[in-house]
N, C-alpha and C. Protein backbone atom coordinates (compact mmCIF):
# COMPACT_ATOMS: atom_id res chain seq x y z
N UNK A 1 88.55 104.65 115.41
CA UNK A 1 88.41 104.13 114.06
C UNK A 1 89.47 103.05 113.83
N UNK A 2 89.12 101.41 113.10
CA UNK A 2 90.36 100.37 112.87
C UNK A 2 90.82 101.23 111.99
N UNK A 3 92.61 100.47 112.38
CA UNK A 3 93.49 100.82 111.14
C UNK A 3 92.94 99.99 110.24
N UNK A 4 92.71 100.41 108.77
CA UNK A 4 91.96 100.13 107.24
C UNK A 4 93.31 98.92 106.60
N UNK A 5 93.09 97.88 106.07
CA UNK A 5 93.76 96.75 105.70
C UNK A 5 94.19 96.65 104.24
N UNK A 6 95.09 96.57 103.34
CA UNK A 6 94.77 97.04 102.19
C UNK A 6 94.41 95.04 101.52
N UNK A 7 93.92 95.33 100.64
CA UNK A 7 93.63 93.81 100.02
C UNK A 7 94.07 93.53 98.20
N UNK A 8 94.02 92.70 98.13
CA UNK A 8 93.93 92.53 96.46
C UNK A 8 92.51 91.03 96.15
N UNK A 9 92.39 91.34 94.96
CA UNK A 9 90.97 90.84 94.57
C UNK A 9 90.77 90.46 92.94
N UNK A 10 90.40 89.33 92.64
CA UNK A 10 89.90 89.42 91.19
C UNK A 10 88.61 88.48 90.99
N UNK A 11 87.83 88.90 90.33
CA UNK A 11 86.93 87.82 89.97
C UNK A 11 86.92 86.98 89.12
N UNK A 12 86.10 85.60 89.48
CA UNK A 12 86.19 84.46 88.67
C UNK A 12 85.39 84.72 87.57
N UNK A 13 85.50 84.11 86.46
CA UNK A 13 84.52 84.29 85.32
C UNK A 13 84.42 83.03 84.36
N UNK A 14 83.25 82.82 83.90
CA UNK A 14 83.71 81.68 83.35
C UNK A 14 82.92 82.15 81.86
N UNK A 15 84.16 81.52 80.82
CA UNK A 15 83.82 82.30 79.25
C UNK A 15 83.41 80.77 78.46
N UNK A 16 82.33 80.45 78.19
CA UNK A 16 82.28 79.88 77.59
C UNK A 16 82.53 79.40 76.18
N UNK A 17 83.07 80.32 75.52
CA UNK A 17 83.39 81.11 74.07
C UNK A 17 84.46 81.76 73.80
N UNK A 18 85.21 80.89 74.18
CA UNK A 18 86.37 82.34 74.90
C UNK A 18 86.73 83.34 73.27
N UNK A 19 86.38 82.75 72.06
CA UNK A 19 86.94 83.90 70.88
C UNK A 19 85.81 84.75 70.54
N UNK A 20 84.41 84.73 71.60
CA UNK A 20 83.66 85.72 71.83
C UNK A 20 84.02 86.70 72.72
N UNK A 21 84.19 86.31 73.98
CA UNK A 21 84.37 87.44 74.94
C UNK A 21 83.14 87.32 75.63
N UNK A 22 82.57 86.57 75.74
CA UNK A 22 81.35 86.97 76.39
C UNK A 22 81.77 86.14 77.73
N UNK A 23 81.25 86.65 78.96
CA UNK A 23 81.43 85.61 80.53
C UNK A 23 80.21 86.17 81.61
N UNK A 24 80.80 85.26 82.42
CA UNK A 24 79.73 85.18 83.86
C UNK A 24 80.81 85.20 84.67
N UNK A 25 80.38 86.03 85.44
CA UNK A 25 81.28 86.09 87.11
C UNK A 25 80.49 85.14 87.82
N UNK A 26 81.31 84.66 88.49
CA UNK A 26 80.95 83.36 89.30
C UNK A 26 81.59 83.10 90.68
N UNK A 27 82.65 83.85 90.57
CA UNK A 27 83.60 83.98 91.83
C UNK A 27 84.30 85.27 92.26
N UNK A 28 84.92 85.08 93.90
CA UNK A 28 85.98 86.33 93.75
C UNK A 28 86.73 85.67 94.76
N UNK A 29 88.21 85.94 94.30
CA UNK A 29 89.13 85.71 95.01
C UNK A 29 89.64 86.78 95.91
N UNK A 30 90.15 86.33 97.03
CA UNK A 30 90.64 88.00 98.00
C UNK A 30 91.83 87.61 98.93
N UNK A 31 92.60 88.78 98.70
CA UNK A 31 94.19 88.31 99.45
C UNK A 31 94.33 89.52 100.08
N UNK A 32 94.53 89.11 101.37
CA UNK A 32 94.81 90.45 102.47
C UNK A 32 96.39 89.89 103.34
N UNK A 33 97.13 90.25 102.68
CA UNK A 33 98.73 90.08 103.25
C UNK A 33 98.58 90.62 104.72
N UNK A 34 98.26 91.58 105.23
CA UNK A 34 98.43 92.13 106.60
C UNK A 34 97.33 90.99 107.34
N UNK A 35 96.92 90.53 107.18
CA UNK A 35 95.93 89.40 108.16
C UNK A 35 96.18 88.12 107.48
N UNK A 36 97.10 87.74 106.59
CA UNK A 36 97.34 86.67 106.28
C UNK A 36 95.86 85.96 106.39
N UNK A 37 94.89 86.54 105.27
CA UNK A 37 93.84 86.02 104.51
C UNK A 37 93.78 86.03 103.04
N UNK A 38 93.48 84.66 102.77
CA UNK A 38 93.20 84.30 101.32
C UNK A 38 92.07 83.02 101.20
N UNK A 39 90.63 84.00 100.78
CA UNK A 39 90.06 83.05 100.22
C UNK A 39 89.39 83.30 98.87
N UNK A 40 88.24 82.32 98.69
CA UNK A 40 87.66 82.41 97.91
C UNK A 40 86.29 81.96 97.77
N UNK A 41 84.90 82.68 96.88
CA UNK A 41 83.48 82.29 97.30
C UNK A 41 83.11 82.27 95.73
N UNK A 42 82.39 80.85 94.81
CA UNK A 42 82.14 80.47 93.49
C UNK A 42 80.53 80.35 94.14
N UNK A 43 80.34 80.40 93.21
CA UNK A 43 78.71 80.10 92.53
C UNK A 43 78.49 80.21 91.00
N UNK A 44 77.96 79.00 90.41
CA UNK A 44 78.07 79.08 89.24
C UNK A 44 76.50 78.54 89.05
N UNK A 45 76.10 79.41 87.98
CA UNK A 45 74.66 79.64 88.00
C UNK A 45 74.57 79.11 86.49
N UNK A 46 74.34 77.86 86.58
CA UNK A 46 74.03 77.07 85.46
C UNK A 46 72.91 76.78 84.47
N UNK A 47 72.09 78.13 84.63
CA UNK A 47 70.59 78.22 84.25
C UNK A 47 71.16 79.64 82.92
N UNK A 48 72.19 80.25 83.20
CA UNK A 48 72.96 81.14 82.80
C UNK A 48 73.89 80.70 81.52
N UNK A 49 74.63 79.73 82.49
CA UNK A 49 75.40 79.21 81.74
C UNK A 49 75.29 78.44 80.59
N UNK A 50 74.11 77.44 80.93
CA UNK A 50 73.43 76.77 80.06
C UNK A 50 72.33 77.83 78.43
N UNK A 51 72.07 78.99 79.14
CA UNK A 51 71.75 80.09 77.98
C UNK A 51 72.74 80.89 77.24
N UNK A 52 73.63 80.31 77.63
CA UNK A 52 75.58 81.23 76.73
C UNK A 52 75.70 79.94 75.95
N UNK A 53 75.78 78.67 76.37
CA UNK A 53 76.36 77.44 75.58
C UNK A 53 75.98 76.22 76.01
N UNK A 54 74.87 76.12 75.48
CA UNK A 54 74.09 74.68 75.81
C UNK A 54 74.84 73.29 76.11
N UNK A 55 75.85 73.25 74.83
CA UNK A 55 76.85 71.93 75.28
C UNK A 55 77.58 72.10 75.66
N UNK A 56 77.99 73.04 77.03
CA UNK A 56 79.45 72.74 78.16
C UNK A 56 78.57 72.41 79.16
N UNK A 57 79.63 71.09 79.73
CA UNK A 57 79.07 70.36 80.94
C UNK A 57 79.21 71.28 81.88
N UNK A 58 78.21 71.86 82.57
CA UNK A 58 78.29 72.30 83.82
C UNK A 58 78.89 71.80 84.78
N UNK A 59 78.69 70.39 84.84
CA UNK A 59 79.28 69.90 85.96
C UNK A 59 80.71 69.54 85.79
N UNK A 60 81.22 69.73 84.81
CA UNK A 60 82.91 69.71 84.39
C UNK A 60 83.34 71.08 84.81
N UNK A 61 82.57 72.50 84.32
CA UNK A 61 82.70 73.58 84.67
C UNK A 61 83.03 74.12 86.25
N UNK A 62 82.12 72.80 86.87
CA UNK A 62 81.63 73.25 88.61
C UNK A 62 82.95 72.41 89.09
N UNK A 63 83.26 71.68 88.83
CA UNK A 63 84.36 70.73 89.24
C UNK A 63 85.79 71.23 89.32
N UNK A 64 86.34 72.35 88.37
CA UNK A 64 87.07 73.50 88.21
C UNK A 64 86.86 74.25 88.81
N UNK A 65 86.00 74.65 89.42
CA UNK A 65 85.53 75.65 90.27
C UNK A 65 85.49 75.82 91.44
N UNK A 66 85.27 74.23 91.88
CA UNK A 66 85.45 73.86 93.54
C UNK A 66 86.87 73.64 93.75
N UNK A 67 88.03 73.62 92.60
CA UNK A 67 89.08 73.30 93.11
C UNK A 67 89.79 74.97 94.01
N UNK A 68 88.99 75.84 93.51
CA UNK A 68 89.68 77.05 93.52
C UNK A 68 89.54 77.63 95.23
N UNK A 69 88.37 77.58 95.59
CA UNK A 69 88.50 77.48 97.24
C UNK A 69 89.49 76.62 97.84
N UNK A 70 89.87 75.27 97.27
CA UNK A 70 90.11 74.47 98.19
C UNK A 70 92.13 74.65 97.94
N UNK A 71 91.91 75.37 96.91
CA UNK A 71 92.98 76.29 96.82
C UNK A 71 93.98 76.90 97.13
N UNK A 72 93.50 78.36 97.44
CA UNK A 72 92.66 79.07 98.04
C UNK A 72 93.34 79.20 99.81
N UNK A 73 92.50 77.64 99.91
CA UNK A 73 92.64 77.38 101.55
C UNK A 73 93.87 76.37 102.13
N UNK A 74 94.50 76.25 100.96
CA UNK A 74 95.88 75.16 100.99
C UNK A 74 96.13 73.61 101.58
N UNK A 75 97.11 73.64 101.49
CA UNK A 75 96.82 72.21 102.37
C UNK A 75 97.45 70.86 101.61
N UNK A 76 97.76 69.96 102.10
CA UNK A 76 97.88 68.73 101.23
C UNK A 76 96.57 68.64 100.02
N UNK A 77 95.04 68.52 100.64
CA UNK A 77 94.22 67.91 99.73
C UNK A 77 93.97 69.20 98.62
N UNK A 78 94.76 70.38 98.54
CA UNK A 78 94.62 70.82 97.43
C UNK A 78 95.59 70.44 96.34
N UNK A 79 96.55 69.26 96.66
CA UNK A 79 97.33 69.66 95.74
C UNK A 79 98.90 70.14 95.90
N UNK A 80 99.74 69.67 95.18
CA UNK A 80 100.97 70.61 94.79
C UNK A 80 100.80 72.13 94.89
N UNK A 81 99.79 72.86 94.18
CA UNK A 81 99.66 74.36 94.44
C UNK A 81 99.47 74.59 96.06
N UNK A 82 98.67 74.14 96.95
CA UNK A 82 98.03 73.64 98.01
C UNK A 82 99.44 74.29 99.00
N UNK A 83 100.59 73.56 98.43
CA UNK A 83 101.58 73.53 99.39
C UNK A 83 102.24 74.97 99.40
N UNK A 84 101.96 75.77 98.63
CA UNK A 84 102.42 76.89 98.34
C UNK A 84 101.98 77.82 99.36
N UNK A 85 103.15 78.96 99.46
CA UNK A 85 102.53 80.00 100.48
C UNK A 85 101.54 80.91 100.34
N UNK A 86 100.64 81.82 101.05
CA UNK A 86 99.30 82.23 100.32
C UNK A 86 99.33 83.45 99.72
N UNK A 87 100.59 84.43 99.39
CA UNK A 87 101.09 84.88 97.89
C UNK A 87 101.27 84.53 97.08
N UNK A 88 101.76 83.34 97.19
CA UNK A 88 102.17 82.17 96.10
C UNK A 88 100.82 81.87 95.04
N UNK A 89 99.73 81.09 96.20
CA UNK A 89 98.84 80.60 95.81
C UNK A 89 97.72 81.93 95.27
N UNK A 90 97.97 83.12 95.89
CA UNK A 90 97.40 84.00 94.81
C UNK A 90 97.67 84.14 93.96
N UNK A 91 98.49 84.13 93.77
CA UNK A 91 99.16 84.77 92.26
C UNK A 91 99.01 83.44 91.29
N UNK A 92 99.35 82.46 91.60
CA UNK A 92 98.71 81.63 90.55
C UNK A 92 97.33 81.38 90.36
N UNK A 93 96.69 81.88 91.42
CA UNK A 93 95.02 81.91 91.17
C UNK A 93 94.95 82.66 90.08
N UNK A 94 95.26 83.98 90.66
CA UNK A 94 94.77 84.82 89.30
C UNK A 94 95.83 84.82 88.50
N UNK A 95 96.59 83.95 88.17
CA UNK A 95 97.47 84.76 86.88
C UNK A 95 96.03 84.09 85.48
N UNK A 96 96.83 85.02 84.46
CA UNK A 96 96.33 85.04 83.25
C UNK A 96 96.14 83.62 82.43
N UNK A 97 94.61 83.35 82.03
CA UNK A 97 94.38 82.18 81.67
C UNK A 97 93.61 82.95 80.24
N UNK A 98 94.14 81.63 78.90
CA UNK A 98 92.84 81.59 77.72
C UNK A 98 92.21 80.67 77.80
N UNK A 99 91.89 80.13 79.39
CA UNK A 99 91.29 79.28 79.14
C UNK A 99 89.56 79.21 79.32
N UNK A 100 88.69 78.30 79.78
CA UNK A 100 86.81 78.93 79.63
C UNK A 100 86.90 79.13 81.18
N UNK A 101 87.69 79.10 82.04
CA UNK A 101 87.93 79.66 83.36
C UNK A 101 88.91 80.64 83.50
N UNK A 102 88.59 82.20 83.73
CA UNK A 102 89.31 83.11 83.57
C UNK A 102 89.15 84.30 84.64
N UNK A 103 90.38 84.67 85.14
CA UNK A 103 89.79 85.74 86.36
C UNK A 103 90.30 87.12 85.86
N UNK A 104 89.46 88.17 86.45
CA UNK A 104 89.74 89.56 85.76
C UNK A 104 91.00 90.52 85.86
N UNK A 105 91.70 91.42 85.86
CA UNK A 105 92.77 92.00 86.63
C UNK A 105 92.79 92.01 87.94
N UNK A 106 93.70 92.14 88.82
CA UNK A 106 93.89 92.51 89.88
C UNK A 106 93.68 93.65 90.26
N UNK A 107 92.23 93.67 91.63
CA UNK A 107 92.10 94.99 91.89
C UNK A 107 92.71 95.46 93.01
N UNK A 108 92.65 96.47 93.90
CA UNK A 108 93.13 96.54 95.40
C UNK A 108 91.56 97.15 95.95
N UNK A 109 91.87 97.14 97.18
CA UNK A 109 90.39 97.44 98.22
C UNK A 109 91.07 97.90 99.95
N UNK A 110 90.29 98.26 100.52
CA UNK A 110 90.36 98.44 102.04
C UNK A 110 89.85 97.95 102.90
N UNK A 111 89.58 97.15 104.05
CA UNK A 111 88.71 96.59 104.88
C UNK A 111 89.48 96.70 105.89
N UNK A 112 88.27 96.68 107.04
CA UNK A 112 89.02 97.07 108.58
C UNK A 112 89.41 95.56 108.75
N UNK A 113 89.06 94.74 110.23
CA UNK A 113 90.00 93.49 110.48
C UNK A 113 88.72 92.68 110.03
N UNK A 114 88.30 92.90 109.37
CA UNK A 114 87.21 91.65 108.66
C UNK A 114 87.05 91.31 107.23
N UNK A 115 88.05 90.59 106.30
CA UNK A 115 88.26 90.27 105.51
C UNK A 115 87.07 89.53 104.69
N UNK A 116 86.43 88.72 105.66
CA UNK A 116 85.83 88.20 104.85
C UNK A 116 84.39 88.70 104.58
N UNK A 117 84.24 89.48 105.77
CA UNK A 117 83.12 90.43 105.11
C UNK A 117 83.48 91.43 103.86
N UNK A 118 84.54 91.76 103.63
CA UNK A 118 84.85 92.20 102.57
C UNK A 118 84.44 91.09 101.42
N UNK A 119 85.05 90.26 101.85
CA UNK A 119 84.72 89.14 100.62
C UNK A 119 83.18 88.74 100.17
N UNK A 120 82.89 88.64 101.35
CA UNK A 120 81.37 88.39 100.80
C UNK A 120 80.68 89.74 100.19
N UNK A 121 80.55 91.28 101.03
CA UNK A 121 80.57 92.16 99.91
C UNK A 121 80.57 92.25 98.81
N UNK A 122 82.00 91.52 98.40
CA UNK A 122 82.24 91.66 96.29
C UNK A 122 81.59 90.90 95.81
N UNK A 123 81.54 89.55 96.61
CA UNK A 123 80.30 88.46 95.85
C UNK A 123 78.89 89.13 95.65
N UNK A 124 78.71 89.70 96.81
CA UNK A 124 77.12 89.83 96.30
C UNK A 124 76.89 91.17 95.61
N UNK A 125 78.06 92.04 94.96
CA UNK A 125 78.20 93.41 94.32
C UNK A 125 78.54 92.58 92.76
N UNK A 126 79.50 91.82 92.85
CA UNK A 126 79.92 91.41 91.36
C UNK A 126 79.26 90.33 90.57
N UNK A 127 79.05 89.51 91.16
CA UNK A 127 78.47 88.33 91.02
C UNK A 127 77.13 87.22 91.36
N UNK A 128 76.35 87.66 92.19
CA UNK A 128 74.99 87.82 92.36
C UNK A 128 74.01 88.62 91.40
């Protein structure tokens, strides 16, 4: 049996209303310190979105959204955050936003040495 990996996780959501409360999951972020993995998988379903709040640009919405993989995955072309280490860059993923892009608490999880099947898992459990 693999030794079990522990992870942390939050999902993306996007509130269009934010002094409603109402949202769409759209993403999930996932940080596995023991395999030094951190990514992230968006889909923003704008047929949805467009039935919560007719006048937010989706494509302003989606544009925020792609920054978060690229994130995420570091690097010069993400950015100043980009350069950060990938605790770093979690934790400012998910820290706490009021803004119409908002991710949920921090959860924890287990996965053997395949992270990103974990990841895809939560996408298609939370957010599909």
């Amino acid at each position: 049996m693999p030794e079990l990996k522990s992870f942390d996780y939050a999902v993306v959501r996007v509130v269009p209303r934010v002094k409603r409360g109402e949202f769409i999951n759209v993403g999930v972020i996932l940080f596995c310190r023991p395999l030094r993995f951190l990514d992230a998988r968006i889909r923003l379903d704008t047929e949805r979105l467009a039935g919560m709040a007719l006048d937010i640009d989706a494509a302003e919405v989606q544009a925020y959204l792609d920054l978060i993989p690229r994130i995420a995955a570091g690097g010069p072309e993400a950015g100043p955050i980009g350069q950060l280490d990938q605790p770093e860059r979690f934790r400012w993923l998910v820290s706490p936003r009021s803004t119409a892009i908002q991710v949920s608490p921090v959860h924890c999880g287990l996965c053997d040495d395949d992270p990103q099947a974990a990841l895809d898992n939560l996408f298609e459990r939370l957010v599909t």
